[in-house]
C-alpha atoms as a PDB file:
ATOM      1  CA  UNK A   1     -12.245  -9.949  -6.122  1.00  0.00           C
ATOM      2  CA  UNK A   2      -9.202 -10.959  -4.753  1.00  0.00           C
ATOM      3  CA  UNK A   3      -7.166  -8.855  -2.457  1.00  0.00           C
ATOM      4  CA  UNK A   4      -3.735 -10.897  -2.873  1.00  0.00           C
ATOM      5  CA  UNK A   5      -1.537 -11.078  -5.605  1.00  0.00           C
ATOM      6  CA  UNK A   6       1.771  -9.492  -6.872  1.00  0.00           C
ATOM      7  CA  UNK A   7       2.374  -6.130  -6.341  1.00  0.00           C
ATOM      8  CA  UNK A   8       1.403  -4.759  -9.394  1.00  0.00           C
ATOM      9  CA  UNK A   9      -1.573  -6.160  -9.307  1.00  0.00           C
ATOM     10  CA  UNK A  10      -2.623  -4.704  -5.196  1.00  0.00           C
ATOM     11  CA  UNK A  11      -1.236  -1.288  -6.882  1.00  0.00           C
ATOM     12  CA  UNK A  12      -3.961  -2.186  -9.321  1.00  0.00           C
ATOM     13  CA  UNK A  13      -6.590  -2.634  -6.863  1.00  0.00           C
ATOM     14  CA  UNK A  14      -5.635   0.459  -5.017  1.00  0.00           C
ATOM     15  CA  UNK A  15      -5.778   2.964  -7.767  1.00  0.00           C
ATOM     16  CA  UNK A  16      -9.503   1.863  -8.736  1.00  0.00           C
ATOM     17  CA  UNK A  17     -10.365   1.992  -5.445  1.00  0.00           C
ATOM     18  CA  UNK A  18      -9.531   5.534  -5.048  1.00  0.00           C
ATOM     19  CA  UNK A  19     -10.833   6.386  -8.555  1.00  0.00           C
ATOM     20  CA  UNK A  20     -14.355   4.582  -7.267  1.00  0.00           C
ATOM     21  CA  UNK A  21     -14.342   6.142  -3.843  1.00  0.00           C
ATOM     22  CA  UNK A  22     -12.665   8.741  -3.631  1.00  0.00           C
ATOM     23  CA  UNK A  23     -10.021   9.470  -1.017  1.00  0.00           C
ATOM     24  CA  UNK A  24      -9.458   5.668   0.048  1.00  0.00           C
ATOM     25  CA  UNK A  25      -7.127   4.221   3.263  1.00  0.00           C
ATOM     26  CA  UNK A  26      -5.765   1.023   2.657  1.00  0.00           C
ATOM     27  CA  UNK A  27      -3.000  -1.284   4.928  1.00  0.00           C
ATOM     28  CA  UNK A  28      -1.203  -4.159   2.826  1.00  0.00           C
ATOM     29  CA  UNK A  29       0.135  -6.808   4.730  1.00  0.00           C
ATOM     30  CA  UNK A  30       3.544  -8.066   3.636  1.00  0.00           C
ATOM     31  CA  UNK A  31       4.296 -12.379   3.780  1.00  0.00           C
ATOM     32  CA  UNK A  32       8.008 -12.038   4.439  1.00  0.00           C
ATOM     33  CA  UNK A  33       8.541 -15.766   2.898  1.00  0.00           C
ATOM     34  CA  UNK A  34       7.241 -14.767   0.028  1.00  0.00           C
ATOM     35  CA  UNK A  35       9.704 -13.444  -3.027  1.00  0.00           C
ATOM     36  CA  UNK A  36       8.705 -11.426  -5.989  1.00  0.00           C
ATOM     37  CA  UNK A  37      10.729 -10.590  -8.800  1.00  0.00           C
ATOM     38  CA  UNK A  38      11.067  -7.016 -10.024  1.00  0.00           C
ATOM     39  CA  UNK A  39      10.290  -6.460 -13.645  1.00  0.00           C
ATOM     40  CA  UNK A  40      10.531  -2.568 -13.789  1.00  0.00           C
ATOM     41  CA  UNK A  41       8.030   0.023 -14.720  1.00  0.00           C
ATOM     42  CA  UNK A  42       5.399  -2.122 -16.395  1.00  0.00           C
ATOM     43  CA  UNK A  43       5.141  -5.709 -15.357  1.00  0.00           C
ATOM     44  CA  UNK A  44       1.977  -7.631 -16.135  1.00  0.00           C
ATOM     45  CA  UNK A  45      -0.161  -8.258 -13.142  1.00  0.00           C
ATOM     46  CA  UNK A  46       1.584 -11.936 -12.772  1.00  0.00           C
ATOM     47  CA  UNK A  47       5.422 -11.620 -13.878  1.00  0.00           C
ATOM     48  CA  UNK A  48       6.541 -10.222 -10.391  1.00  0.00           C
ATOM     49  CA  UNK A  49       5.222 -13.931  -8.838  1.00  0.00           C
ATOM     50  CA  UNK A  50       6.998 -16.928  -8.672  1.00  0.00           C
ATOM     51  CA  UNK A  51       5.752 -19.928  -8.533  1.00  0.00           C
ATOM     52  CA  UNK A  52       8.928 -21.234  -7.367  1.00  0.00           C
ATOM     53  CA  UNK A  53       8.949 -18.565  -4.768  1.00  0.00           C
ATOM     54  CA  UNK A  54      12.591 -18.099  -5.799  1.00  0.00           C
ATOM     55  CA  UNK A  55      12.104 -14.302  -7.151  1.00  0.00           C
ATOM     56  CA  UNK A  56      15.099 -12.006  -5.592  1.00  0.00           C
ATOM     57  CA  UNK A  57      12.859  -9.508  -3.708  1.00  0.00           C
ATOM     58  CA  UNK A  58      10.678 -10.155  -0.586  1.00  0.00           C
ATOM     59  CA  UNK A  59       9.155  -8.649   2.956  1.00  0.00           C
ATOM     60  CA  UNK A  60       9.787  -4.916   2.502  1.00  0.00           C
ATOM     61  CA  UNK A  61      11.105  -5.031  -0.694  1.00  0.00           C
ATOM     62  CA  UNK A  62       7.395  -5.962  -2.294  1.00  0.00           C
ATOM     63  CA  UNK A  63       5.942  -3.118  -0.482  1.00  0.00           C
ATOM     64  CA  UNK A  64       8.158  -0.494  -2.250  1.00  0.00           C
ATOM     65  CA  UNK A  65       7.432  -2.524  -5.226  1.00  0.00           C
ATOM     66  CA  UNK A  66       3.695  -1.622  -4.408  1.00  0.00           C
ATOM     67  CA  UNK A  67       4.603   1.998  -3.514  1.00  0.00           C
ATOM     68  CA  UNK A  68       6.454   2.419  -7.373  1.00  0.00           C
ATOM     69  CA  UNK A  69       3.274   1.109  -8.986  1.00  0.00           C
ATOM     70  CA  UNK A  70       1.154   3.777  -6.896  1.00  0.00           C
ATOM     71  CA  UNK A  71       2.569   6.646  -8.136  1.00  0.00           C
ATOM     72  CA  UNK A  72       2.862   9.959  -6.879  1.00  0.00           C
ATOM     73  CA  UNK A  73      -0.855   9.975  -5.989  1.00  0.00           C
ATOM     74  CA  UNK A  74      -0.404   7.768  -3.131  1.00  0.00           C
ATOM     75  CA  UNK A  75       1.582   8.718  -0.060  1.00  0.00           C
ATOM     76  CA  UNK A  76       3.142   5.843   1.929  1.00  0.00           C
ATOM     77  CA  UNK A  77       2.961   6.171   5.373  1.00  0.00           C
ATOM     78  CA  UNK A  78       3.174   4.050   8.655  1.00  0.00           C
ATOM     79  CA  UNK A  79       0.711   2.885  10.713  1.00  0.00           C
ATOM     80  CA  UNK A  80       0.878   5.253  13.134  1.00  0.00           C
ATOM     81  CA  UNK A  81       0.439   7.910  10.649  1.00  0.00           C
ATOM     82  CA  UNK A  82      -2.409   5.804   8.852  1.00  0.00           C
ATOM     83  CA  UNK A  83      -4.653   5.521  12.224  1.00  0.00           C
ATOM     84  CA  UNK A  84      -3.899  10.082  12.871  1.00  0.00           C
ATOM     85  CA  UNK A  85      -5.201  10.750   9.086  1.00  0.00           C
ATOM     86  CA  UNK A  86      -7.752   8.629   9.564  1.00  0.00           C
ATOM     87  CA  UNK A  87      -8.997  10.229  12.680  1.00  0.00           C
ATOM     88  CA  UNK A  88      -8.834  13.590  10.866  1.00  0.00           C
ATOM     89  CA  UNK A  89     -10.261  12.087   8.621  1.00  0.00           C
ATOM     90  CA  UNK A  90     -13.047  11.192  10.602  1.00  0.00           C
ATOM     91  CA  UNK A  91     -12.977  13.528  14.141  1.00  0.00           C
ATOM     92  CA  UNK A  92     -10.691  16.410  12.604  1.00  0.00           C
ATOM     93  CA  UNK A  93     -11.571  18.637  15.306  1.00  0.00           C
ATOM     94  CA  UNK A  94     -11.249  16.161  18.671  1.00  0.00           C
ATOM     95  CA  UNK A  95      -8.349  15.273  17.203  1.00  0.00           C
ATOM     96  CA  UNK A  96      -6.904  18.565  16.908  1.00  0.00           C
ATOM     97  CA  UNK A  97      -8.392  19.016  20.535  1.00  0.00           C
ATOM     98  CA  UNK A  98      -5.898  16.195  21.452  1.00  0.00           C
ATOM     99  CA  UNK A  99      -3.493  17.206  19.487  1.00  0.00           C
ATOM    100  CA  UNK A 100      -3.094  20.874  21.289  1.00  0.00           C
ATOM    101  CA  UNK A 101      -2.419  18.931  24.667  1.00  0.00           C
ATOM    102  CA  UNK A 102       0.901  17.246  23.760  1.00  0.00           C
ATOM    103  CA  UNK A 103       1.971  20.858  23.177  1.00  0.00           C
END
């Protein structure tokens, strides 16, 4: 499986992830040369790309592409906030131990 591609199709990915495994974390990495084009609501997995790489939307822009495909079941958050959840995820109650000193 690949784990490139437009954003509708990583949105793809994502959401059968989470239906397979539950409560998933995931980090997308964004190409800032690369452009995407945005063709609303319900694109097919390949009419965001451009072969040309002359689409009008690119860096940030595809990730809140990828954040509109989610839906509100996702949450968007940085990477700071990704590595907390996942350590209360993980070691809720050291964390919260470490947490209650930087009171």
């Amino acid at each position: 499986m690949r784990n490139e591609g437009s954003p509708a199709y990583l949105a793809r990915l994502m959401k059968e992830r989470a239906q397979t495994n539950g409560q998933t974390f995931s980090v997308i990495s964004l190409h800032a040369w690369s452009n995407f084009n945005d063709m609303g609501q319900n694109p097919s997995e390949t009419s965001e790309m451009n072969p040309q790489n002359t689409g009008n939307l690119k860096g940030a822009s595809a990730a809140k592409l990828v954040e509109r495909h989610l839906g509100d079941d996702f949450k968007v958050v940085s990477v700071q906030e990704l590595i907390w959840r996942i350590r209360m995820q993980y070691y809720p109650e050291e964390t919260q131990q470490y947490i209650n000193t930087l009171k």
